[in-house]
PDB file of N, CA and C in Angstrom:
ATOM      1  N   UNK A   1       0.858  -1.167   0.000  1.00  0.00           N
ATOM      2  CA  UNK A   1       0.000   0.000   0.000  1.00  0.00           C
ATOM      3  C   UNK A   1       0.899   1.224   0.000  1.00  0.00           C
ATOM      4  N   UNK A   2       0.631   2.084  -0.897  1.00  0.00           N
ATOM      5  CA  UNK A   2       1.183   3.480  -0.914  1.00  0.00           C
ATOM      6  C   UNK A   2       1.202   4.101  -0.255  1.00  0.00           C
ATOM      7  N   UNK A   3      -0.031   5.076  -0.090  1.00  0.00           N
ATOM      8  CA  UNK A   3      -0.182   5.870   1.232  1.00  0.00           C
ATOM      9  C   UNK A   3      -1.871   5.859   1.257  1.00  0.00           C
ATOM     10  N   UNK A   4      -2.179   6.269   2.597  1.00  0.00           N
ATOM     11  CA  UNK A   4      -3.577   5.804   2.948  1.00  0.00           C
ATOM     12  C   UNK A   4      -3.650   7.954   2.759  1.00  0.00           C
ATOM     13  N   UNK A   5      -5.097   8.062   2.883  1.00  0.00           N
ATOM     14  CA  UNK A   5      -5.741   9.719   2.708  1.00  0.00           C
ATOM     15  C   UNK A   5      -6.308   9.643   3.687  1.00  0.00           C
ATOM     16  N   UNK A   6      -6.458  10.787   4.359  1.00  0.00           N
ATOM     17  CA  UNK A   6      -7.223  10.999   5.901  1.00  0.00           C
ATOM     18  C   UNK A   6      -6.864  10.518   6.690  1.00  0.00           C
ATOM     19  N   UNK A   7      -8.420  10.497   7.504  1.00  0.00           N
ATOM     20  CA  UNK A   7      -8.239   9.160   8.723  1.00  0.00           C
ATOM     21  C   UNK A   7      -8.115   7.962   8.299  1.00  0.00           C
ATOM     22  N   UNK A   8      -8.459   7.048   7.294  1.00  0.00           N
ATOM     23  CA  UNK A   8      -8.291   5.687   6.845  1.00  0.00           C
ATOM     24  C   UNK A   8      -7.172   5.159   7.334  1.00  0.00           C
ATOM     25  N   UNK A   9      -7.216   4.051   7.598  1.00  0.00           N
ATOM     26  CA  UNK A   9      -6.410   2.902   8.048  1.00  0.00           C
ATOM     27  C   UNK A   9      -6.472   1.587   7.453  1.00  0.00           C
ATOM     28  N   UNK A  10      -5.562   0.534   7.285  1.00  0.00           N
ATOM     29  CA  UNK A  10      -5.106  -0.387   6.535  1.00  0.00           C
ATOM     30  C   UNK A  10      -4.830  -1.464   7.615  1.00  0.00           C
ATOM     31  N   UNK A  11      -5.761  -2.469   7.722  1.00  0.00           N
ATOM     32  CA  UNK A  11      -5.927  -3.789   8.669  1.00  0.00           C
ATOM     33  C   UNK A  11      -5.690  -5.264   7.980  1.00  0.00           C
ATOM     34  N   UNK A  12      -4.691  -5.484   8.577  1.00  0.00           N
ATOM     35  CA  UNK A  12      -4.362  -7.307   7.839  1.00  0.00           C
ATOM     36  C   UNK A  12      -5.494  -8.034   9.140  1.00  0.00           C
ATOM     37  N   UNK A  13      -6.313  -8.333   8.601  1.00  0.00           N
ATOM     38  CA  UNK A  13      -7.253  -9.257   9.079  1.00  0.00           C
ATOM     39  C   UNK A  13      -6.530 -10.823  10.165  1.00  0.00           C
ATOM     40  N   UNK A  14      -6.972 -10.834  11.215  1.00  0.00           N
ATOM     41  CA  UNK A  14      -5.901 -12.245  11.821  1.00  0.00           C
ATOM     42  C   UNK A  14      -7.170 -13.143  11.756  1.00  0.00           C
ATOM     43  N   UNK A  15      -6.922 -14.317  11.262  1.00  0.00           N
ATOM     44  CA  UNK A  15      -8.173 -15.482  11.172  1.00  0.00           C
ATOM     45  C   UNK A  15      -8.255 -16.177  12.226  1.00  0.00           C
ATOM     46  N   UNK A  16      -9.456 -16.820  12.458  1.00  0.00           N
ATOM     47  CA  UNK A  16      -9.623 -17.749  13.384  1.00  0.00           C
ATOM     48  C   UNK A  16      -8.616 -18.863  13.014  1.00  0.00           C
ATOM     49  N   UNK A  17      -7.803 -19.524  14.622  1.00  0.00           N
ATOM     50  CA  UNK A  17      -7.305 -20.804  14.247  1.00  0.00           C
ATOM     51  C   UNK A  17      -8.642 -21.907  14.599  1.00  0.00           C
ATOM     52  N   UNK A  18      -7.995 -23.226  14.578  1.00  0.00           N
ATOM     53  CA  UNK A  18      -9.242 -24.397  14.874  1.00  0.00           C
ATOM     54  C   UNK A  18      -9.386 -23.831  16.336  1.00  0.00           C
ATOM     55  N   UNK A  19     -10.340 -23.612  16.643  1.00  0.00           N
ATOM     56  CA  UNK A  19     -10.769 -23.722  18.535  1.00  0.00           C
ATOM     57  C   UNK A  19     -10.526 -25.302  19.044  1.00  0.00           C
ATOM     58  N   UNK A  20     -10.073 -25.191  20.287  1.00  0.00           N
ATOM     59  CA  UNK A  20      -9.768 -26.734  21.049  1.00  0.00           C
ATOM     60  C   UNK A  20     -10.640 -26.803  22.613  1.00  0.00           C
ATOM     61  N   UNK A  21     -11.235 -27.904  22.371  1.00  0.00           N
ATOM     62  CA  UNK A  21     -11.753 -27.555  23.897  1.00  0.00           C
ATOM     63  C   UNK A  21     -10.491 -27.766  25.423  1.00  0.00           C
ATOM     64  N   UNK A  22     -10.738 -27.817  26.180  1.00  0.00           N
ATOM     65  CA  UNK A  22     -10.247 -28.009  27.473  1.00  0.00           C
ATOM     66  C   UNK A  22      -9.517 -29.478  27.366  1.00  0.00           C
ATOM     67  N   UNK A  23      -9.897 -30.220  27.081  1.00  0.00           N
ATOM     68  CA  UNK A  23      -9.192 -32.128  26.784  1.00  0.00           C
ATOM     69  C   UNK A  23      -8.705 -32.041  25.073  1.00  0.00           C
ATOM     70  N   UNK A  24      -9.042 -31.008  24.395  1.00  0.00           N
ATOM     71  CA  UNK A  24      -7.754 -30.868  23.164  1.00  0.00           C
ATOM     72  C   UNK A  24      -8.424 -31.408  22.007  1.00  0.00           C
ATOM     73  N   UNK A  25     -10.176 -31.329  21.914  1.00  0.00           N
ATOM     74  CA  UNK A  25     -10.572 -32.171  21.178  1.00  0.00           C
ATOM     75  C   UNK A  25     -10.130 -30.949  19.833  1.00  0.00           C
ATOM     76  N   UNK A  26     -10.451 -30.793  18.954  1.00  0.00           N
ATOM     77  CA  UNK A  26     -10.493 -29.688  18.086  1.00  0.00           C
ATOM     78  C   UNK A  26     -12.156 -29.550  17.235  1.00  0.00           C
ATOM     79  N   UNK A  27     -12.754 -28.425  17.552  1.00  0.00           N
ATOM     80  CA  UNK A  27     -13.599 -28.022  16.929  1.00  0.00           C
ATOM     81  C   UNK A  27     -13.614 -27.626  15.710  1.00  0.00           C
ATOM     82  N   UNK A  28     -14.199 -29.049  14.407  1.00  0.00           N
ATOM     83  CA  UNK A  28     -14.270 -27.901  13.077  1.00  0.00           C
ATOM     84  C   UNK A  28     -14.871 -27.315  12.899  1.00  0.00           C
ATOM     85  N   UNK A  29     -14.376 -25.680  11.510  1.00  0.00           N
ATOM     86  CA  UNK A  29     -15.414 -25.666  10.738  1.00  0.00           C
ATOM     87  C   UNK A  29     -15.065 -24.145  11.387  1.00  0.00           C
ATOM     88  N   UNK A  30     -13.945 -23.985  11.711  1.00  0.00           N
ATOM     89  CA  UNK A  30     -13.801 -22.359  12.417  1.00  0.00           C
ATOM     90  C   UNK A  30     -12.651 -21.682  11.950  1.00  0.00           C
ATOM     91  N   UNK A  31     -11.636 -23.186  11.282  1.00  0.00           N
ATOM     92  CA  UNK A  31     -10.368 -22.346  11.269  1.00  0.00           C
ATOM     93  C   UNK A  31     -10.636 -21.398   9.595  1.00  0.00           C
ATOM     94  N   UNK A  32      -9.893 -20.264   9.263  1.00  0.00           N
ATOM     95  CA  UNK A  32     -10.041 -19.559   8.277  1.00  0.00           C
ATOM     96  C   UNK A  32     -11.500 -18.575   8.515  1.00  0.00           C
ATOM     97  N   UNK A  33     -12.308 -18.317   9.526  1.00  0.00           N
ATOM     98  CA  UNK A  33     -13.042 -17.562   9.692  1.00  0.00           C
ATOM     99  C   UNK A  33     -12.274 -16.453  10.126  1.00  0.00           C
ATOM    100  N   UNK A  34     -12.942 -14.987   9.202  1.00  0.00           N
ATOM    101  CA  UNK A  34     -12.764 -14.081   9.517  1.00  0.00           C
ATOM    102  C   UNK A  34     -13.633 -13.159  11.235  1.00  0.00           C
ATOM    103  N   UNK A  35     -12.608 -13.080  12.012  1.00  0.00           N
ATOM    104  CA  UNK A  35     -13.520 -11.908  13.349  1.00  0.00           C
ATOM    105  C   UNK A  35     -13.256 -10.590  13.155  1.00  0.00           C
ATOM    106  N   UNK A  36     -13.424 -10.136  13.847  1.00  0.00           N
ATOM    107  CA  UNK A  36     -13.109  -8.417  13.755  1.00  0.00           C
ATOM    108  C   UNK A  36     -11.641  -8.105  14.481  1.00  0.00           C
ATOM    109  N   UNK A  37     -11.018  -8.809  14.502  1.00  0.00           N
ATOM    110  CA  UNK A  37      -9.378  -8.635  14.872  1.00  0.00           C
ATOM    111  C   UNK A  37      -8.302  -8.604  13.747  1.00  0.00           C
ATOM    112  N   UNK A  38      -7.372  -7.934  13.858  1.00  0.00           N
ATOM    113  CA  UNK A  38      -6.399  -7.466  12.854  1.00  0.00           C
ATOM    114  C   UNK A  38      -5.348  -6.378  13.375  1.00  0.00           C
ATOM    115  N   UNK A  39      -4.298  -6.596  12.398  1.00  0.00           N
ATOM    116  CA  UNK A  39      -3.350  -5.644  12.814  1.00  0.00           C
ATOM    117  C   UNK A  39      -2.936  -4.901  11.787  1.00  0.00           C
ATOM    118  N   UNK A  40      -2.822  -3.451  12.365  1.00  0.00           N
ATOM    119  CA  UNK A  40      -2.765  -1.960  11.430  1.00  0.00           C
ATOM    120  C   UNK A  40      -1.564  -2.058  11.269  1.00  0.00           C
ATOM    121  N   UNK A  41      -1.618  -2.148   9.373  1.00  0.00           N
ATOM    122  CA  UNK A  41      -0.404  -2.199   8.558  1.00  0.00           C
ATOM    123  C   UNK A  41      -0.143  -0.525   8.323  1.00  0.00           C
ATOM    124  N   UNK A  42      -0.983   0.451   7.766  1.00  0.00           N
ATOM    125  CA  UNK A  42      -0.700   1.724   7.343  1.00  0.00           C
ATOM    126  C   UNK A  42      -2.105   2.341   8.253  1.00  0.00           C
ATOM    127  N   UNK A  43      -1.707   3.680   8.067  1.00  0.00           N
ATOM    128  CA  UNK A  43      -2.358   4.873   8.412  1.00  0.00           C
ATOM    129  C   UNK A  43      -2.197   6.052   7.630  1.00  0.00           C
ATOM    130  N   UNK A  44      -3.058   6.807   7.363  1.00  0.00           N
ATOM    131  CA  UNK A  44      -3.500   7.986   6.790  1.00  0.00           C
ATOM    132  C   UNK A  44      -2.622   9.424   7.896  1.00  0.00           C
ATOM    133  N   UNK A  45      -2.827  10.475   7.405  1.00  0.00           N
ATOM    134  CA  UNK A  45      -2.033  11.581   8.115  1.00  0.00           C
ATOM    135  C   UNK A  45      -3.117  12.090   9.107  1.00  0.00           C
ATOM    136  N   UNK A  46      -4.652  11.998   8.898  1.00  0.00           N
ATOM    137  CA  UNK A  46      -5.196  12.104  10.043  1.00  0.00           C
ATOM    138  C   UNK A  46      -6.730  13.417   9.254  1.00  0.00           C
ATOM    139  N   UNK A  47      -7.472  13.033   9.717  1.00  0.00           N
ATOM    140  CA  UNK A  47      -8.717  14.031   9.449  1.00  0.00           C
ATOM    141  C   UNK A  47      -7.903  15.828   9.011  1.00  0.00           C
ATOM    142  N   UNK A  48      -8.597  16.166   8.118  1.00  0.00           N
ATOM    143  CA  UNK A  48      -8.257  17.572   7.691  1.00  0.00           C
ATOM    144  C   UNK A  48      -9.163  18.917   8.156  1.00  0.00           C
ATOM    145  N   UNK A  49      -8.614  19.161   8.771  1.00  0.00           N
ATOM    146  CA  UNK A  49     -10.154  19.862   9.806  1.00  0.00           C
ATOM    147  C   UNK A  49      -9.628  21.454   8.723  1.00  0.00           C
ATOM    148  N   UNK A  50     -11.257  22.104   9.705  1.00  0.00           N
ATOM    149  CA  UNK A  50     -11.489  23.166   8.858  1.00  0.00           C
ATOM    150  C   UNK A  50     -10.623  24.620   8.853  1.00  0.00           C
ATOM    151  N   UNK A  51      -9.701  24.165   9.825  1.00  0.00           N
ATOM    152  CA  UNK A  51      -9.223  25.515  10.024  1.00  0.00           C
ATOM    153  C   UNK A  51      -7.408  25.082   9.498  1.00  0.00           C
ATOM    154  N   UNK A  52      -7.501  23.941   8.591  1.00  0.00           N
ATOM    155  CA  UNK A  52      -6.314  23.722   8.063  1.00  0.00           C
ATOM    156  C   UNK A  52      -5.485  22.638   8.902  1.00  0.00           C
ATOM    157  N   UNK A  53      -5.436  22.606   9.927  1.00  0.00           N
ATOM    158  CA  UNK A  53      -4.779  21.948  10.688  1.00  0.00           C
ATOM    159  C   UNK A  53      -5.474  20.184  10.375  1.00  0.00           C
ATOM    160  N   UNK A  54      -3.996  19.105  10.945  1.00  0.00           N
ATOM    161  CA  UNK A  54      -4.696  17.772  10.912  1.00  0.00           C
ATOM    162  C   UNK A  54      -5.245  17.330  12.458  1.00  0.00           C
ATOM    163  N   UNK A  55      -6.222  16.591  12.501  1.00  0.00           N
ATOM    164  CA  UNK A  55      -6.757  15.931  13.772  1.00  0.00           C
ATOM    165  C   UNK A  55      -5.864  14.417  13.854  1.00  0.00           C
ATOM    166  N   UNK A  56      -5.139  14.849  15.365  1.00  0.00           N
ATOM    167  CA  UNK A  56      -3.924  13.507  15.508  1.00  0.00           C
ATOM    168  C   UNK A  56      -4.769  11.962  15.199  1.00  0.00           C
ATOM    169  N   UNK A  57      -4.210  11.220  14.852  1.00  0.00           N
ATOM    170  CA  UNK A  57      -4.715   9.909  14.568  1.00  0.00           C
ATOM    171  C   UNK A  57      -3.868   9.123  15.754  1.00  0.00           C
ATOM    172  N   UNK A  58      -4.671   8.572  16.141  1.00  0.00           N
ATOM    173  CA  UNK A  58      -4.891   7.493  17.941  1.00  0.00           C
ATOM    174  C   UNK A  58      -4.508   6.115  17.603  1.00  0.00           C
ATOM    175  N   UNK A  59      -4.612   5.897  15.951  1.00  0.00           N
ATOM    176  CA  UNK A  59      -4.005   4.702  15.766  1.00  0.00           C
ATOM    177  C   UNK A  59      -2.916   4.569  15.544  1.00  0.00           C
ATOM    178  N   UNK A  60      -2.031   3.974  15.544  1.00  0.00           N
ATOM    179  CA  UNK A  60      -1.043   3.128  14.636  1.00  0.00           C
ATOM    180  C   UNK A  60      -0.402   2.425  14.611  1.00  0.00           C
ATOM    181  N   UNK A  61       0.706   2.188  13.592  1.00  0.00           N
ATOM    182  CA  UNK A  61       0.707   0.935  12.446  1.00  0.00           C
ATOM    183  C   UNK A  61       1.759  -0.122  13.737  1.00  0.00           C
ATOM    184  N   UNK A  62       1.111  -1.320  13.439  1.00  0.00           N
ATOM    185  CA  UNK A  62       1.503  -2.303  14.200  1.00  0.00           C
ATOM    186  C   UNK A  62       0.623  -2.430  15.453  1.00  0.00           C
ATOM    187  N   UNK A  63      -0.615  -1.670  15.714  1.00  0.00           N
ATOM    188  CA  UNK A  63      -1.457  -2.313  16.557  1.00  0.00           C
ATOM    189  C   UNK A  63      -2.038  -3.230  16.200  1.00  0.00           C
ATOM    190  N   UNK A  64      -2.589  -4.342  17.205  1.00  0.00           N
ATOM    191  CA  UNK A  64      -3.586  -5.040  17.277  1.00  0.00           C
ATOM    192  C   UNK A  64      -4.954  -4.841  17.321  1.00  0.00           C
ATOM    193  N   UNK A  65      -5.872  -4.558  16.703  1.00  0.00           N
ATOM    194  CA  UNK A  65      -7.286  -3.865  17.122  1.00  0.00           C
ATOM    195  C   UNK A  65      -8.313  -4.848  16.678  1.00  0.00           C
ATOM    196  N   UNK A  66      -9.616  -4.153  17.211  1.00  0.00           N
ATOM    197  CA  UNK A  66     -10.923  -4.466  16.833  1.00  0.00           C
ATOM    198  C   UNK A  66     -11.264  -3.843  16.472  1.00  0.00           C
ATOM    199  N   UNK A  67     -11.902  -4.137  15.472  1.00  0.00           N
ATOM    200  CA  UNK A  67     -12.935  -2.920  14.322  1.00  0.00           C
ATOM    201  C   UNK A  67     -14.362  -3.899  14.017  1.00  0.00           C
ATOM    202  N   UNK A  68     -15.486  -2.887  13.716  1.00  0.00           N
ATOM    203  CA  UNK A  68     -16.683  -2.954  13.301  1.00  0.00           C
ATOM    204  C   UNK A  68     -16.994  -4.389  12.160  1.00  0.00           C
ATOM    205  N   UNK A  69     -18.292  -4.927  12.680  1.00  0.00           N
ATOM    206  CA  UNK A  69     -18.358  -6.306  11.515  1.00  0.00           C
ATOM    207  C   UNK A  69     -18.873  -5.389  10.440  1.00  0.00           C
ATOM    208  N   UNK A  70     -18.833  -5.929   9.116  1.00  0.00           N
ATOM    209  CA  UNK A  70     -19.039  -5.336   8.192  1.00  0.00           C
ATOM    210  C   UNK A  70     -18.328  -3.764   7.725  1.00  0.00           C
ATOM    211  N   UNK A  71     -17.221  -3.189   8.406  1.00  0.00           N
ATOM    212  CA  UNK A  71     -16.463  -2.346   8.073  1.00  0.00           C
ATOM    213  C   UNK A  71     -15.546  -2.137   7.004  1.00  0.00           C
ATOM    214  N   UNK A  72     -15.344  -1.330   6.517  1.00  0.00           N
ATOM    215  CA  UNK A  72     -14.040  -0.951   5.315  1.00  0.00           C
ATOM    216  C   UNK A  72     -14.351  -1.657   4.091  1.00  0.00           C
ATOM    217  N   UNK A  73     -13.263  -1.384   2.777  1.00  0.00           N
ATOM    218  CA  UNK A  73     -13.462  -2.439   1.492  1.00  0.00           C
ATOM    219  C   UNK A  73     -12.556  -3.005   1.954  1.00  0.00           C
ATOM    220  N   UNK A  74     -12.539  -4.646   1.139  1.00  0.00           N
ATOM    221  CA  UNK A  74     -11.398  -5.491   0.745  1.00  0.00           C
ATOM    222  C   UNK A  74     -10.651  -4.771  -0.464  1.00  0.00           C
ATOM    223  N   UNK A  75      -9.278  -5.112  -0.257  1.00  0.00           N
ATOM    224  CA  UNK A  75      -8.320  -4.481  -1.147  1.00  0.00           C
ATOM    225  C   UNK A  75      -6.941  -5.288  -1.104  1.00  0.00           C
ATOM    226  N   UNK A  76      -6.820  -5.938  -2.390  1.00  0.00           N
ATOM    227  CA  UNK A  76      -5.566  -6.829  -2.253  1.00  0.00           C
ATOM    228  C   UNK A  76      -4.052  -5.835  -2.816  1.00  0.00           C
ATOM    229  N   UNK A  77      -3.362  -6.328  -1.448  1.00  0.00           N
ATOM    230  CA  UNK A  77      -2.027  -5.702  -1.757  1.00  0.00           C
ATOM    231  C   UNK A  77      -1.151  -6.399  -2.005  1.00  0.00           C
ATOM    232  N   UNK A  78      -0.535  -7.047  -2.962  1.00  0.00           N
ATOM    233  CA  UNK A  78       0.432  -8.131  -3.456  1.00  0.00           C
ATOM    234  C   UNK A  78      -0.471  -9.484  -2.914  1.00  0.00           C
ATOM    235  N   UNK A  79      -0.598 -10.441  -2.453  1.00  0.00           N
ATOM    236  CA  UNK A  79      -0.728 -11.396  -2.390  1.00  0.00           C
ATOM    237  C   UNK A  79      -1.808 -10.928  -0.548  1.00  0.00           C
ATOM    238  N   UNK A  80      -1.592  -9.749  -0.271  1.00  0.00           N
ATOM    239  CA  UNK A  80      -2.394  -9.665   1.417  1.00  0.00           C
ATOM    240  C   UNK A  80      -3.825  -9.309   1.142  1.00  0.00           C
ATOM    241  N   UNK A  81      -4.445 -10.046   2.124  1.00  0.00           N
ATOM    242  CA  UNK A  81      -6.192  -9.114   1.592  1.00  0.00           C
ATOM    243  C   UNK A  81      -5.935  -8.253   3.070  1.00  0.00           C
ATOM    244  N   UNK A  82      -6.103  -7.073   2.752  1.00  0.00           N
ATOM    245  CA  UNK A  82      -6.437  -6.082   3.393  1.00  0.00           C
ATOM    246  C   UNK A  82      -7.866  -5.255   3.452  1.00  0.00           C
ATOM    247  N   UNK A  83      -7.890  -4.855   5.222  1.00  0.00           N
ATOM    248  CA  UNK A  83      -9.867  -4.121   5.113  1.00  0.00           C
ATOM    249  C   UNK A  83      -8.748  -2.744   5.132  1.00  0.00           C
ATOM    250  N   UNK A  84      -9.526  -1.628   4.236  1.00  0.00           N
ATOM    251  CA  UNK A  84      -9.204  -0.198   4.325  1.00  0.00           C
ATOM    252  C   UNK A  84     -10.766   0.425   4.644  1.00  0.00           C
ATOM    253  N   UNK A  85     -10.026   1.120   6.046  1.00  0.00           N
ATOM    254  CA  UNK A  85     -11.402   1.581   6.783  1.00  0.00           C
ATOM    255  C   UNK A  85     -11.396   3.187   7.757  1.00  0.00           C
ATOM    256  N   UNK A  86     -12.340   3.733   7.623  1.00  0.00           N
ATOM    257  CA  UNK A  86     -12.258   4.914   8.539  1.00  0.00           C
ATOM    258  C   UNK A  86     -11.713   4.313  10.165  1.00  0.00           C
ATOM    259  N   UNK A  87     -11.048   5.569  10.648  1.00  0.00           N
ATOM    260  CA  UNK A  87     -10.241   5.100  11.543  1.00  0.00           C
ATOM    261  C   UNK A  87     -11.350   5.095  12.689  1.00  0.00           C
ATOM    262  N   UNK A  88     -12.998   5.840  13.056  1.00  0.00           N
ATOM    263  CA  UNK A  88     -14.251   5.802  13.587  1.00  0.00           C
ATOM    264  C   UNK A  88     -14.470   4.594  13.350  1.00  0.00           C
ATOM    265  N   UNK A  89     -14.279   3.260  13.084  1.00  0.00           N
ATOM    266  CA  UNK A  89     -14.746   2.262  12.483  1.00  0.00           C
ATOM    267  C   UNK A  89     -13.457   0.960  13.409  1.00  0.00           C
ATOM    268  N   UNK A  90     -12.624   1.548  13.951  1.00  0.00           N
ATOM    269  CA  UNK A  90     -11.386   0.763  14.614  1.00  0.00           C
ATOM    270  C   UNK A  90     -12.228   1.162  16.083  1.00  0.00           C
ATOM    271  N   UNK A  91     -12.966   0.003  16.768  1.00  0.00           N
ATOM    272  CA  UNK A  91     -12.881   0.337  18.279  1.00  0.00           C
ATOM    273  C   UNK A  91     -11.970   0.359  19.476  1.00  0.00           C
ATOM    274  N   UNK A  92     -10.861  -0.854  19.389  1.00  0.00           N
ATOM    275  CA  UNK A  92     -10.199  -0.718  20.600  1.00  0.00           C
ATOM    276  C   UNK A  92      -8.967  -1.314  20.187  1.00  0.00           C
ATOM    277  N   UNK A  93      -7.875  -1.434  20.827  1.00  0.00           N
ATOM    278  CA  UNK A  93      -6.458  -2.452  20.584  1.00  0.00           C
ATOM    279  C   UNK A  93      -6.641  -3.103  21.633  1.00  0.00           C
ATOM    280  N   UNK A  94      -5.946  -4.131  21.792  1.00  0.00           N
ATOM    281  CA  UNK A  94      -6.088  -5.312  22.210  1.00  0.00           C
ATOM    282  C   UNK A  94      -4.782  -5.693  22.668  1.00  0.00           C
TER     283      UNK A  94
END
């Protein structure tokens, strides 16, 4: 990814592994599911407010976060699927 515009941010998605119960059985049918966890590859320079100045951006690159189901587009960057998403749309790090 080049450079992100605004607030937008750039999330490598982390997949579900197999879940195991407590005695190690393994639950299928989970591994390769996408959750709302991922880690911020790029960031944008930050909202452009009206009086010229930028609004600091709270994220960045190399956090772990949670963001919104159904948030951002898919966007493949060499071989990575990446979500590109308003940075209002990232709730917490983890």
């Amino acid at each position: 990814m080049k450079q992100l515009f605004g607030n937008n941010v750039a999330i490598e998605p982390i997949l579900e592994e197999n879940d195991k119960t407590v005695g190690g059985i393994v639950i299928p049918g989970k591994k390769g599911q996408q959750r709302q966890l991922g880690k911020v590859v790029a960031v944008g320079k930050g909202l452009l407010l009206n009086n010229g100045e930028r609004a600091p951006m709270d994220i960045e690159v190399g956090m772990t976060v949670i963001y919104r189901q159904y948030a951002g587009i898919q966007v493949l960057d060499g071989e990575k699927k990446l979500l590109v998403m308003s940075a209002k749309d990232v709730i917490a790090e983890v």
